[in-house]
Protein backbone atom coordinates (compact mmCIF):
# COMPACT_ATOMS: atom_id res chain seq x y z
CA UNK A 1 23.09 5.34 4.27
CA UNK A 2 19.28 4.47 3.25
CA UNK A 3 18.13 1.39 4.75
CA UNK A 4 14.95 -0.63 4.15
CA UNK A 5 12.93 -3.29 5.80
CA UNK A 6 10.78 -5.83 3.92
CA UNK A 7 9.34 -7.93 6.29
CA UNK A 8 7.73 -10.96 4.30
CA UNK A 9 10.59 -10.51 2.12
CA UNK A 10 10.14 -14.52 0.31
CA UNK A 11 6.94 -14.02 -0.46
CA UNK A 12 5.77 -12.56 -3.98
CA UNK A 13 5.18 -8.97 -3.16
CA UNK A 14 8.46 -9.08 -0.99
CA UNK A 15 10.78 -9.98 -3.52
CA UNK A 16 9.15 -8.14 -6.19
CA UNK A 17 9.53 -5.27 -4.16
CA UNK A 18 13.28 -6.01 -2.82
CA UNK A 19 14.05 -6.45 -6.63
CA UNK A 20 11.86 -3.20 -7.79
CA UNK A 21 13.67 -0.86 -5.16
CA UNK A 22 17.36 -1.97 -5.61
CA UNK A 23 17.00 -1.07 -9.32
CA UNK A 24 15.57 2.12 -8.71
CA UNK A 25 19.19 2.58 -6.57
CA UNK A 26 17.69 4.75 -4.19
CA UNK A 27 18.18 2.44 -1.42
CA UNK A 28 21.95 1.96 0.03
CA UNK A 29 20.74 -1.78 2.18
CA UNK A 30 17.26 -3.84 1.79
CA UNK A 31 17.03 -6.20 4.81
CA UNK A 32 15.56 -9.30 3.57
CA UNK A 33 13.44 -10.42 6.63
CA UNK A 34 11.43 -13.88 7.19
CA UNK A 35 11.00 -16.16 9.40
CA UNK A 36 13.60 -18.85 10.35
CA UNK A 37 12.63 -21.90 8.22
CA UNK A 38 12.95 -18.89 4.98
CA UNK A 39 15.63 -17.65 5.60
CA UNK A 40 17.77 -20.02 3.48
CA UNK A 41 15.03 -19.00 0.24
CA UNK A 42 15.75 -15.53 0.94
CA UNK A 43 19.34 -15.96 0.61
CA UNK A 44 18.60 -17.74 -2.58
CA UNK A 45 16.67 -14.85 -3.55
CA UNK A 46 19.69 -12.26 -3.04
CA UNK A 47 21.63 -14.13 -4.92
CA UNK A 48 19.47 -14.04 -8.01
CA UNK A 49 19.18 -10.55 -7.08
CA UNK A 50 22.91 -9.85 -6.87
CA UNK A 51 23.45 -11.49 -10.58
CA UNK A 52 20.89 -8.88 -12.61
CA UNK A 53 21.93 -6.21 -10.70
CA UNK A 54 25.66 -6.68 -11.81
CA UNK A 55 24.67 -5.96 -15.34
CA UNK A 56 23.18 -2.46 -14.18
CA UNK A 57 26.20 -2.10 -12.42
CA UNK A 58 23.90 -1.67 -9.19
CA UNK A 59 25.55 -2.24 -5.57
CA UNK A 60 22.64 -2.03 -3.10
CA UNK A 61 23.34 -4.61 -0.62
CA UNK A 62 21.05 -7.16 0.15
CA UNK A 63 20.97 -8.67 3.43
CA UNK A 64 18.74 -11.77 3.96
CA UNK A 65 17.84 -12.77 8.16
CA UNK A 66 15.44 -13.63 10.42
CA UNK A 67 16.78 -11.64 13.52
CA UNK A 68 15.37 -8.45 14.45
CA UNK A 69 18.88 -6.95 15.52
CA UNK A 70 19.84 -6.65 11.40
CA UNK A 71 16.52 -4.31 10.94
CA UNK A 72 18.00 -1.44 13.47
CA UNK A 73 19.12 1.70 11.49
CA UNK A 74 15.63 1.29 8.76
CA UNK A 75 13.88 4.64 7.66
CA UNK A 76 11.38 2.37 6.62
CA UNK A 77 10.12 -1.36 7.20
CA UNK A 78 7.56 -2.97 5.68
CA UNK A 79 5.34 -5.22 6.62
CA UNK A 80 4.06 -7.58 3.67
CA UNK A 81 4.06 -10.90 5.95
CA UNK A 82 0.84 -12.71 5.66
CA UNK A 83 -1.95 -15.80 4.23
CA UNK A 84 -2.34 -14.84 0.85
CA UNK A 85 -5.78 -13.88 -1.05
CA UNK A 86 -6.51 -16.61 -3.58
CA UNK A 87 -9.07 -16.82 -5.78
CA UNK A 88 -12.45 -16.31 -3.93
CA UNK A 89 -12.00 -14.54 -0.73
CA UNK A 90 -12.49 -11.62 0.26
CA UNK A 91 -8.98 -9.42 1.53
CA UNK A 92 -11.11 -9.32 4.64
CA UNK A 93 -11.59 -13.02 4.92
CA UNK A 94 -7.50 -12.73 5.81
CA UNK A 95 -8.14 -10.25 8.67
CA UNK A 96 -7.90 -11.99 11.64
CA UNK A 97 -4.83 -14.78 11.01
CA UNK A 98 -2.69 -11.93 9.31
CA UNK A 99 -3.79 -9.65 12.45
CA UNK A 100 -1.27 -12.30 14.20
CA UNK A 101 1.52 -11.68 12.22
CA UNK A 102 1.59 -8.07 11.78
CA UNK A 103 0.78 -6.81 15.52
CA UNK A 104 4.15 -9.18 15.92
CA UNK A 105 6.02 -7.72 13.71
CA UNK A 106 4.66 -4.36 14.49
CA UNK A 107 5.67 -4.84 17.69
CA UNK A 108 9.24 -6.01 17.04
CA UNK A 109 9.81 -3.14 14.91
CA UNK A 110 8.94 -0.23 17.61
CA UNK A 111 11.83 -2.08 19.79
CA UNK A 112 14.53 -2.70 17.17
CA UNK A 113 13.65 0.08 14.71
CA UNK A 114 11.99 2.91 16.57
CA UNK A 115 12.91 5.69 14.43
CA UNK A 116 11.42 3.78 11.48
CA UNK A 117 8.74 4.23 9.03
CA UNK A 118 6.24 1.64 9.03
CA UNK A 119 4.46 0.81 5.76
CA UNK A 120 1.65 -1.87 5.12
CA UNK A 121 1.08 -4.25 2.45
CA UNK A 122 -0.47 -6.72 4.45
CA UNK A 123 -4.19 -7.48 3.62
CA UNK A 124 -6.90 -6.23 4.32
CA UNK A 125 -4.82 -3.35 4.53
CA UNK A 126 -6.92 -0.79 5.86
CA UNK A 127 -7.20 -3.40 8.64
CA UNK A 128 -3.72 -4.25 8.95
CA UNK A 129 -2.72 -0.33 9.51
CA UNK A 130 -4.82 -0.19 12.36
CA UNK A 131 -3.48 -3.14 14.07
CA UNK A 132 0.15 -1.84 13.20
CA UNK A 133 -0.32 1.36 14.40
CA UNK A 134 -1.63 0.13 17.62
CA UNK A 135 0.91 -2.38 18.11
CA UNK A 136 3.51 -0.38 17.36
CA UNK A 137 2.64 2.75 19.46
CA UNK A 138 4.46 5.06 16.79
CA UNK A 139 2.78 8.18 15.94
CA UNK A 140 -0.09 7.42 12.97
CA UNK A 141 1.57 9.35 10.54
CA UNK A 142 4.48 7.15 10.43
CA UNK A 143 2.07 4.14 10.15
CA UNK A 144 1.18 3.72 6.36
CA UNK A 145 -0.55 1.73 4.56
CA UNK A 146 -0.45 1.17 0.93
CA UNK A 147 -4.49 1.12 0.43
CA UNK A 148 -5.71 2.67 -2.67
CA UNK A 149 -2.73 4.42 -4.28
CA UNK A 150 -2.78 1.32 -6.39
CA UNK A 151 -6.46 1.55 -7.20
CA UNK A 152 -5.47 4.85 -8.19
CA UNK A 153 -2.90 4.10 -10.66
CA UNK A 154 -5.25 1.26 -11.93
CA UNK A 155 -8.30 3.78 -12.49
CA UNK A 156 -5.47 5.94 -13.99
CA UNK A 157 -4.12 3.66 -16.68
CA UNK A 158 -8.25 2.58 -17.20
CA UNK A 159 -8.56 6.25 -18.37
CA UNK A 160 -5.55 6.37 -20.74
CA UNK A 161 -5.73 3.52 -22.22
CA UNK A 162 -9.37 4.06 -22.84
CA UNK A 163 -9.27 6.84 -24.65
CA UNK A 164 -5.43 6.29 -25.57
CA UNK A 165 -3.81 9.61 -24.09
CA UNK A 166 -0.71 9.28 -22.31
CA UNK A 167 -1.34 8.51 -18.61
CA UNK A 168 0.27 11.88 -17.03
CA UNK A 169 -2.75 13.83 -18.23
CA UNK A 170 -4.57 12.12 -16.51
CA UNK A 171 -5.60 12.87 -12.29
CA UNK A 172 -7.63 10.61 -10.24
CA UNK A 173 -8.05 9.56 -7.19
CA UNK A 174 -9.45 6.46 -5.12
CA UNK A 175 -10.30 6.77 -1.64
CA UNK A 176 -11.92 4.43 1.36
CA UNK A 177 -11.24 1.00 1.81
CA UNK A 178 -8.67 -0.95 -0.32
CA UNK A 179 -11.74 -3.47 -1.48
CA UNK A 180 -15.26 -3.33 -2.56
CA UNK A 181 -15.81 -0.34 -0.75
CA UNK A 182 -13.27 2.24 -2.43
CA UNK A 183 -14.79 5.30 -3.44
CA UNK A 184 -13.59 6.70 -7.23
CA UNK A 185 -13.28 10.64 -6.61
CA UNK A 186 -14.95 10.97 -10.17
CA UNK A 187 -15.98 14.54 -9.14
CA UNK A 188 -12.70 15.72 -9.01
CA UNK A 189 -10.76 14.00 -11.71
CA UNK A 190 -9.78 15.99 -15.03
CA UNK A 191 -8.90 15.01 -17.96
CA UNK A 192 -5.44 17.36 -19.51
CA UNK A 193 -7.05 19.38 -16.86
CA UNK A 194 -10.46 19.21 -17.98
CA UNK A 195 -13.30 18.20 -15.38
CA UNK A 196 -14.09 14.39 -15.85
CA UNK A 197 -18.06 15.75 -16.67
CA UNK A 198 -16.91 17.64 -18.78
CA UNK A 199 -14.71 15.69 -20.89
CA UNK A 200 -17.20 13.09 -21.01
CA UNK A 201 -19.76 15.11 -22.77
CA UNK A 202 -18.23 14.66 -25.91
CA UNK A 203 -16.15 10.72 -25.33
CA UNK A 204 -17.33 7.59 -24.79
CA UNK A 205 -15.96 7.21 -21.35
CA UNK A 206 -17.91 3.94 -20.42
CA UNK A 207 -17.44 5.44 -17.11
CA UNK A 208 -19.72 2.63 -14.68
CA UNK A 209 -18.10 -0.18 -16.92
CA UNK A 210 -14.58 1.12 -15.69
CA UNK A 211 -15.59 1.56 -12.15
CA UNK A 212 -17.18 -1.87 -12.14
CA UNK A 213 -13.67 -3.25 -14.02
CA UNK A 214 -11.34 -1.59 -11.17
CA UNK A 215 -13.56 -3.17 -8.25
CA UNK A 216 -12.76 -6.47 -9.72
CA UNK A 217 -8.98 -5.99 -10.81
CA UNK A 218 -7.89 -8.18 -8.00
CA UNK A 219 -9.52 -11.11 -8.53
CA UNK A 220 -9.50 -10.83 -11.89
CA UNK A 221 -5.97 -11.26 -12.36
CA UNK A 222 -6.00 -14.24 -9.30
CA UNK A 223 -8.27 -16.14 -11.12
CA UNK A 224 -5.89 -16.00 -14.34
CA UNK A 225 -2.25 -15.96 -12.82
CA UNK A 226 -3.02 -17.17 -9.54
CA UNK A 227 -1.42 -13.79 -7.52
CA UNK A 228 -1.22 -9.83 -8.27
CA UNK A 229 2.43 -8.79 -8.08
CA UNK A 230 3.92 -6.39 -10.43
CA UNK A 231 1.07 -3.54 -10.12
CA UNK A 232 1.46 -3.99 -6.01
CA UNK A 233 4.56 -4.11 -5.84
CA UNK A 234 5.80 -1.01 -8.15
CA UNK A 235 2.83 0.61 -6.08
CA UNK A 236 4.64 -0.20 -2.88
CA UNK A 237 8.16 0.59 -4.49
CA UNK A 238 7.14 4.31 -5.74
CA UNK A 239 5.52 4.51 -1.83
CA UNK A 240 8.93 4.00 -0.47
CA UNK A 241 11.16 6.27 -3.22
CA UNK A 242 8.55 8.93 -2.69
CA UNK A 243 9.77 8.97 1.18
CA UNK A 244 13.11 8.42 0.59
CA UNK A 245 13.41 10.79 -1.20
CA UNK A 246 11.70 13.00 0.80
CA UNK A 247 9.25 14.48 -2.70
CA UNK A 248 6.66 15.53 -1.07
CA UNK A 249 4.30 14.15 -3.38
CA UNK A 250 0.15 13.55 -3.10
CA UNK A 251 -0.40 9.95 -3.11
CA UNK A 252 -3.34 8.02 -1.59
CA UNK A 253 -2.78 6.04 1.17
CA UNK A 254 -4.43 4.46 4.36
CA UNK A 255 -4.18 6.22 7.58
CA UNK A 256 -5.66 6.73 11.16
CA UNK A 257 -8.32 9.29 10.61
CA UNK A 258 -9.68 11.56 13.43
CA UNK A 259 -11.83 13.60 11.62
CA UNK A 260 -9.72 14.91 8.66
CA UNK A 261 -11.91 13.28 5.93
CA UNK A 262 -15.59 13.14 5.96
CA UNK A 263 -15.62 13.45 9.59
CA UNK A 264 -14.65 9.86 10.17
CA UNK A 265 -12.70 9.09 13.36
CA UNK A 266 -10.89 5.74 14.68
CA UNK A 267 -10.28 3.93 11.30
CA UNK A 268 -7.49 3.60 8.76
CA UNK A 269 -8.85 4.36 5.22
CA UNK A 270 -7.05 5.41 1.72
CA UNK A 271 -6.75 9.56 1.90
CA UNK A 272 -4.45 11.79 0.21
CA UNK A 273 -1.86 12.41 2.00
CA UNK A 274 1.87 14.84 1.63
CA UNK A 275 4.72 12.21 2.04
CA UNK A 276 7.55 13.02 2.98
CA UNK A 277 10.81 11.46 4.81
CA UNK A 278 9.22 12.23 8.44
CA UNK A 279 5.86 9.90 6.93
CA UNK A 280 2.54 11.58 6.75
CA UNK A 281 3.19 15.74 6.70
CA UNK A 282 -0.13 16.54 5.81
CA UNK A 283 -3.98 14.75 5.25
CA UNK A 284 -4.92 16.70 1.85
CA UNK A 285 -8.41 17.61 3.05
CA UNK A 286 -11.41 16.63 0.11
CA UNK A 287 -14.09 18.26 -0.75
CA UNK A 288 -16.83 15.66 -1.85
CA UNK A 289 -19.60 15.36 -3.52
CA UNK A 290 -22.81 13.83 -1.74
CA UNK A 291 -22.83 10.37 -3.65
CA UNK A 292 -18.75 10.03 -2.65
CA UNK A 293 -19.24 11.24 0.81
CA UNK A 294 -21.97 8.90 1.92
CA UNK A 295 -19.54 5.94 0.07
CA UNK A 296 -16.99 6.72 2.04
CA UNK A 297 -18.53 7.09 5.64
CA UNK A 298 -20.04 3.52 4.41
CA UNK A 299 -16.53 2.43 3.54
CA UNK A 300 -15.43 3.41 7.21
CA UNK A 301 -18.30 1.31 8.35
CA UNK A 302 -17.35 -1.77 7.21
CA UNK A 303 -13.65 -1.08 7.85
CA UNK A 304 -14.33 -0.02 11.39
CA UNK A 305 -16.58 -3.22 12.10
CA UNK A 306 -13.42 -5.57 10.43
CA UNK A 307 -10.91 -3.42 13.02
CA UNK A 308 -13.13 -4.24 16.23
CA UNK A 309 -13.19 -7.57 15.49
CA UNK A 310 -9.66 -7.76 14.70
CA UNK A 311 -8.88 -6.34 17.92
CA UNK A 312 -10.97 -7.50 19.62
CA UNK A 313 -9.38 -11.42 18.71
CA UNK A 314 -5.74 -10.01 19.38
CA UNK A 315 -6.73 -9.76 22.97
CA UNK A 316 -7.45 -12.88 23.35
């Protein structure tokens, strides 16, 4: 039996995601965790739940709760608790009063579910996975975060829709932080597996106008609709399938690095990574060009100086 965690679970990514994995019907049990004064809108949220799935004939059972016991048995919790970005801020303007929440949580889930896979959504992510992972005390390849895999499925569907070619011929890649600072891996991304600079020669890629378009995808669709939520949280439901169901699939995500990319030590920061059911098998070493490498050491940077301070408040 295949049980998941969503911690957060009335909040939009949570439910999105809750909803997004039952359907898939990969998942035997989704936990619907929140705090106590939600618990009664997460219940209310199973039920709506419970009525579409009937008509896909879908039995995944939905359990909603606010006590730790219920999340024992989870291959995989995560952690999507948090303030919200709204229009205006910065993810890391969120750093230090989701820190709170997610170290707790962390915490609570290396006692109750310490055989589990922790996975997080909350922002700034990069941030977040740090704080998780040293909360939690778990191993850092079974601390996740979801960092740029979206970015890379946005820079993804920028290319195919650009040039209107179906989206699976297309391979990119977005690595460092989850925010200003991600770096595009340009240099390696082909095209029906034709080099980007290559393919460009003879298309008019608008490359810098598409770069400049996915640093701005967040707020851009704040500022009209007020929250991002069906991008994230397919992102974070194809995160979880892909360790379910133990794929073994490339996907980019955020995690402790001690030297496996560009050198950089004690930060979380999107990488490829192999996922399997036991988390993190592998970090896909890169080879980078000098523009992408010196982005992403400067990505680290300002991640690691966010983390410190982070940390620094939690002891406190």
């Amino acid at each position: 039996m295949v049980k998941v965690t969503i911690m957060g679970s009335t909040g939009v990514i949570g439910k999105n995601v809750a909803f997004t994995l039952a359907r898939a019907d990969t998942v035997d049990e989704i936990v619907m965790f929140s705090r106590p004064q939600s618990v009664e809108k997460a219940r209310g949220e199973t039920f709506d739940m419970y009525d579409a799935l009937a008509a896909e004939d879908i039995d995944c059972i939905l359990t909603p709760t606010c006590d730790y016991e219920d999340i024992k048995g989870s291959a995989i919790v995560l952690i999507s608790a948090g303030i919200h970005r709204e229009e205006g801020m910065n993810r890391r303007d969120l750093a230090i009063p989701n820190a709170k929440i997610v170290d707790e949580y962390a915490r609570n889930v290396a006692i109750y579910a310490p055989d589990s896979i922790i996975l997080v959504a909350t922002n700034p992510v990069d941030v977040m996975t740090t704080v998780a992972f040293r909360a939690s005390g778990f191993s850092k390849y079974k601390v996740i975060g979801v960092g740029n895999h979206l970015d890379s499925l946005r820079l993804k569907a920028y290319f195919s829709r650009h040039i209107d070619i179906n989206s699976s011929e297309v391979h990119t890649r977005v690595i460092g932080e989850h925010g200003d600072n991600m770096v595009p891996l340009l240099s390696s991304t082909t095209i029906g597996g034709i080099p980007l600079r290559y393919f460009a020669k003879n298309v008019d890629m608008e490359v810098p106008r598409l770069i400049k378009r996915l640093r701005k995808a967040g707020n851009t669709i704040i500022s009209k609709k007020g929250a991002t939520e069906y991008g994230p949280s397919f992102a974070i439901s194809n995160l979880i399938s892909t360790v379910i169901t133990d794929s073994h699939k490339i996907l980019t995500v955020s995690c402790y690095l001690e030297g496996e990319v560009g050198d950089v030590h004690g930060v979380s920061l999107g990488v490829p990574v192999v996922l399997t059911k036991k988390g993190v098998a592998m970090i896909v070493p890169i080879l980078m060009n000098e523009y992408e490498k010196k982005k992403f050491i400067a990505a680290a940077d300002v991640v690691r100086q966010t983390t410190d301070e982070v940390l620094e408040s939690l002891m406190e």
